[in-house]
N, C-alpha and C. Protein backbone atom coordinates (compact mmCIF):
# COMPACT_ATOMS: atom_id res chain seq x y z
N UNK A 1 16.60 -41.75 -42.88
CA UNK A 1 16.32 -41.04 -41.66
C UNK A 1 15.09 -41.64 -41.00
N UNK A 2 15.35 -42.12 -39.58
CA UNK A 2 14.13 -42.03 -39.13
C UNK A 2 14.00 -41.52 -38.14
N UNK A 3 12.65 -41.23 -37.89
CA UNK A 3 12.05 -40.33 -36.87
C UNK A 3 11.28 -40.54 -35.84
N UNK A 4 12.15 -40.25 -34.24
CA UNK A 4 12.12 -40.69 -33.35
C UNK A 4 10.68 -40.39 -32.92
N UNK A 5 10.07 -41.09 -32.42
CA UNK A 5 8.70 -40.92 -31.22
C UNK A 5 9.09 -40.21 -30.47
N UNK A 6 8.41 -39.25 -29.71
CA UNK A 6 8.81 -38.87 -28.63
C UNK A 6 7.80 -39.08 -26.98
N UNK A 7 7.52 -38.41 -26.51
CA UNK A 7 6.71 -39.41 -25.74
C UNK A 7 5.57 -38.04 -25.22
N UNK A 8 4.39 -38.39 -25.06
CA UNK A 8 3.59 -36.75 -25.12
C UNK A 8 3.57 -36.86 -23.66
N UNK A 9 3.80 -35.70 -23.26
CA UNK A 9 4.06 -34.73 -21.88
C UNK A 9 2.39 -35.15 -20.97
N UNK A 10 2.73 -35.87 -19.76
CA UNK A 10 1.26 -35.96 -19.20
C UNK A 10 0.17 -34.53 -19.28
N UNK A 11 -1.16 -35.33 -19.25
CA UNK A 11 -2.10 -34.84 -20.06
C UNK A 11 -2.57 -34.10 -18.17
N UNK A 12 -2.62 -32.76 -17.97
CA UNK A 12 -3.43 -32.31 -16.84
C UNK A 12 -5.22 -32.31 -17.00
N UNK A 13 -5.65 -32.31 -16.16
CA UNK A 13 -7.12 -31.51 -16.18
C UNK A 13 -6.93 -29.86 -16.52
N UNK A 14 -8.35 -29.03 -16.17
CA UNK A 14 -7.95 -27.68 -16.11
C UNK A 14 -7.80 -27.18 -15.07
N UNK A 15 -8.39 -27.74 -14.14
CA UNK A 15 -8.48 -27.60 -12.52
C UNK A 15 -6.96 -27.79 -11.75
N UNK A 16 -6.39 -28.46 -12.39
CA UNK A 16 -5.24 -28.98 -12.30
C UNK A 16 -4.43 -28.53 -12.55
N UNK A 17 -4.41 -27.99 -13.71
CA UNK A 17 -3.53 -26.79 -14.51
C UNK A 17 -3.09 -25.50 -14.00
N UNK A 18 -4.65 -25.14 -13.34
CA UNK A 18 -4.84 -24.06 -12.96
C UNK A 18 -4.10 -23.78 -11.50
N UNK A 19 -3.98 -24.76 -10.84
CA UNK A 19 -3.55 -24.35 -9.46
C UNK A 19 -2.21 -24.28 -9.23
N UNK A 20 -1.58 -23.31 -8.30
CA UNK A 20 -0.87 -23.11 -8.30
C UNK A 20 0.50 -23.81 -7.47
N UNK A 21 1.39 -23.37 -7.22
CA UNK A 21 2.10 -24.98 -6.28
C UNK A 21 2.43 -24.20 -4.84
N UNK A 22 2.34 -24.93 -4.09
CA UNK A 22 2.38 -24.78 -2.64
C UNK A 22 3.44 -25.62 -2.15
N UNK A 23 4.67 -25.54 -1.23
CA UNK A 23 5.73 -25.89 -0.69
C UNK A 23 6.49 -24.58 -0.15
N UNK A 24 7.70 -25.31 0.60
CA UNK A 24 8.47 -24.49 1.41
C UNK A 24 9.36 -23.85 0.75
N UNK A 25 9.26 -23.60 -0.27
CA UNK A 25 9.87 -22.22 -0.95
C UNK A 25 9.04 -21.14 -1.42
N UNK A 26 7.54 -21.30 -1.33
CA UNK A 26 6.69 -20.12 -1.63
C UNK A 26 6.53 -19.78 -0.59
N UNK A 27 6.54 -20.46 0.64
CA UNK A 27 6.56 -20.36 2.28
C UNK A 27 7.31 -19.30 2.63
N UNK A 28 8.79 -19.28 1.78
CA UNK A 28 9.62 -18.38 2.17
C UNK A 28 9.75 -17.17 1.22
N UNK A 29 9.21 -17.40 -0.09
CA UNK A 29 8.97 -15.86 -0.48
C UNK A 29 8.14 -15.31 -0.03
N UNK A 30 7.15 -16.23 0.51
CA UNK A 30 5.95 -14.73 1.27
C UNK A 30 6.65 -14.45 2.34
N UNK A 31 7.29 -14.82 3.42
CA UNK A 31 8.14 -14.41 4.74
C UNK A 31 8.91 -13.19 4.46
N UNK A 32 9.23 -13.36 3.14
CA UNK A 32 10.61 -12.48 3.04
C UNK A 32 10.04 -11.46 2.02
N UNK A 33 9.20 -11.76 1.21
CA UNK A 33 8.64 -10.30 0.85
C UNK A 33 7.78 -9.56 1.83
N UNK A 34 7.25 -10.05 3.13
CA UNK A 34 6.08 -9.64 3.88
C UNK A 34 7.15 -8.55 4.24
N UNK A 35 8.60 -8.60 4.80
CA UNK A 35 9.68 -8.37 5.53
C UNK A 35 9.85 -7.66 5.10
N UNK A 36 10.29 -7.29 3.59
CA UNK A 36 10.95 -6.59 3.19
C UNK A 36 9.98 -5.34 2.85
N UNK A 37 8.82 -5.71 2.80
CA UNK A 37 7.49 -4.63 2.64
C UNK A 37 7.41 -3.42 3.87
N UNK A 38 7.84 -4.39 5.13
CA UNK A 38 7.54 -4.16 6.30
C UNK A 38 8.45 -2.97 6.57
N UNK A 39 10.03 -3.32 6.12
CA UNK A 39 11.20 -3.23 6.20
C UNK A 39 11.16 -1.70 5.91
N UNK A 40 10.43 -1.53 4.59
CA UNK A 40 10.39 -0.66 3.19
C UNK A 40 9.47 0.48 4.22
N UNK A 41 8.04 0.07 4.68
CA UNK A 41 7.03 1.13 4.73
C UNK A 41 7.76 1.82 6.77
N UNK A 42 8.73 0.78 7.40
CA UNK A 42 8.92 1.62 8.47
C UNK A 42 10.31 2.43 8.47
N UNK A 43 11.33 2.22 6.89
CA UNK A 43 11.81 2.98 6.70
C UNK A 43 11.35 4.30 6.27
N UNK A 44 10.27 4.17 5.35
CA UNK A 44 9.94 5.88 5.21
C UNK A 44 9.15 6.42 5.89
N UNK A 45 8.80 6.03 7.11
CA UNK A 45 7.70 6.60 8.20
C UNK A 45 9.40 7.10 8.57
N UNK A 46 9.94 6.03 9.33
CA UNK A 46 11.53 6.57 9.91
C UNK A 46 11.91 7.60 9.13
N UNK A 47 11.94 7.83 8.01
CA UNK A 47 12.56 9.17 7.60
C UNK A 47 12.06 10.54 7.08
N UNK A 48 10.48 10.33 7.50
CA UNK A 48 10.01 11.09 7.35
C UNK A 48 9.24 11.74 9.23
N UNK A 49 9.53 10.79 9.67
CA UNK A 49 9.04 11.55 10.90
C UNK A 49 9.12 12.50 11.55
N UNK A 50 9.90 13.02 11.20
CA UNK A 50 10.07 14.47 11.73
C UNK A 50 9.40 15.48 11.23
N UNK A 51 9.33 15.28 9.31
CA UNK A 51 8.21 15.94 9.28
C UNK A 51 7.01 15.71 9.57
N UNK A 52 6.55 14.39 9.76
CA UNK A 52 5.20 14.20 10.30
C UNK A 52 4.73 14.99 11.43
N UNK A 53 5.59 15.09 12.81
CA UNK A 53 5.31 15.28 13.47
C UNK A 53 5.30 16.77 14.01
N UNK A 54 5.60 17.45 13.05
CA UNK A 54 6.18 19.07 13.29
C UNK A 54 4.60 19.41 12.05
N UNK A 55 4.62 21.02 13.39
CA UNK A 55 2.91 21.37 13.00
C UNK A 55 3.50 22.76 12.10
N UNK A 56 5.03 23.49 12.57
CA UNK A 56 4.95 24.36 11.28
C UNK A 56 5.70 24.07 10.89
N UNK A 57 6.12 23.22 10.16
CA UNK A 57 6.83 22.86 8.92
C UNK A 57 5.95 23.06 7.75
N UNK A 58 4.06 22.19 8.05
CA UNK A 58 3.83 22.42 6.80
C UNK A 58 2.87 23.35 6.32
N UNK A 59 2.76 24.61 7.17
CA UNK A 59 1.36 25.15 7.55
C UNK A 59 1.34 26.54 6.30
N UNK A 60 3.21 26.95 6.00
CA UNK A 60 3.35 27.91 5.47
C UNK A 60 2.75 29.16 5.72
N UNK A 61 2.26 29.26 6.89
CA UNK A 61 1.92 30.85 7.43
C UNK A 61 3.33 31.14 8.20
N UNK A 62 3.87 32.83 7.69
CA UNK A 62 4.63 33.18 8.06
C UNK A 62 4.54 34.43 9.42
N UNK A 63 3.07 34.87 9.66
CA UNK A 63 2.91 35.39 10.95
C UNK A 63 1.64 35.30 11.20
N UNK A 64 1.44 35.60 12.45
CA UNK A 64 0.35 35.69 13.05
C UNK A 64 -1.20 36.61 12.54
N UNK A 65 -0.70 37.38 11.63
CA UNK A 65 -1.84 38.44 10.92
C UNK A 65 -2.00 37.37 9.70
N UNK A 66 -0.63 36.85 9.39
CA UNK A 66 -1.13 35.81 8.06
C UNK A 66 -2.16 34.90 8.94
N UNK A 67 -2.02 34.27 9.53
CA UNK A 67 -2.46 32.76 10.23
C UNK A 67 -4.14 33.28 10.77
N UNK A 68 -4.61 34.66 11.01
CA UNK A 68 -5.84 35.16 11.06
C UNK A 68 -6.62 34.88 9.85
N UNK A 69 -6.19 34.93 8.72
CA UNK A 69 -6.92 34.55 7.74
C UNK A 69 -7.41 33.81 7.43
N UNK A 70 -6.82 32.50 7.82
CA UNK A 70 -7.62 31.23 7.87
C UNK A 70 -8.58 30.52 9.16
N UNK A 71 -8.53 31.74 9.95
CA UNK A 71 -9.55 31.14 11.58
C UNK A 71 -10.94 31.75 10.64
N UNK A 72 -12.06 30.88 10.13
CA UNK A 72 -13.30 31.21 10.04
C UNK A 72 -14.08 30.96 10.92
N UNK A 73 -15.09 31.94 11.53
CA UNK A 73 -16.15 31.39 12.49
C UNK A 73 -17.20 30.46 12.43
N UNK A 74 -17.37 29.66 13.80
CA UNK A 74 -17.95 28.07 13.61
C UNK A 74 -19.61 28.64 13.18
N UNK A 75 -20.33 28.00 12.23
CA UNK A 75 -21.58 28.26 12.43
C UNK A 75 -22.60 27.58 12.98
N UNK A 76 -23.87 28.02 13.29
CA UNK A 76 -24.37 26.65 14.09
C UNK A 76 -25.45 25.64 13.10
N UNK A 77 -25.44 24.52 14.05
CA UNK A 77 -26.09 24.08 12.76
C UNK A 77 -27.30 23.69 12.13
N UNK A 78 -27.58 23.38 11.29
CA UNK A 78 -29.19 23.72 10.89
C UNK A 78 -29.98 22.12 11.73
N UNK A 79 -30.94 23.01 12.20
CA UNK A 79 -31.74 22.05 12.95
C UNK A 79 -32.68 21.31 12.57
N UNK A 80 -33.35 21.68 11.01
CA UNK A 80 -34.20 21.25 10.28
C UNK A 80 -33.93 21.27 8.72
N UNK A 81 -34.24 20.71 7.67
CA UNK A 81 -33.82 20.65 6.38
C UNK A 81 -34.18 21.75 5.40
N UNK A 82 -33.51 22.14 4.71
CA UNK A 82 -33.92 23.22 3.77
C UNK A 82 -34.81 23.12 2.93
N UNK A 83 -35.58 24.05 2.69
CA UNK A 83 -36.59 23.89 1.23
C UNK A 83 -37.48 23.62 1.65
């Protein structure tokens, strides 16, 4: 039996190693993930807009004597520091 040489795999730096590769196919995963991000965050604005935009949907007061309970009066405000 003998045993073949094989041939050692070029030798990088670390600097070299380290970086990453740049061409027109990383070109197009950022295009198309930017898209599909885009795609993603104006679908759920789109399907949620209605509740966004509606003031009692989320207020859960069911009348007007309820909805008194939460008007507190403005106070004024301190003109100089405490203590």
């Amino acid at each position: 039996m003998t045993a073949e040489i094989q041939p050692s795999p070029p030798r990088l730096n670390a600097t070299r190693a380290r970086q990453g590769r740049w061409g027109q196919h990383i070109f197009w995963i950022l295009v198309v993930s930017t898209v599909l991000a885009a795609l993603a965050l104006f679908g759920a604005w789109g399907f949620r807009a209605d509740d966004l935009a509606s003031v009692e949907h989320n207020n859960g007061v069911k009348s007007p004597a309820e909805a008194q309970r939460y008007d507190t009066p403005q106070s004024a405000a301190r003109q100089r520091p405490a203590g």
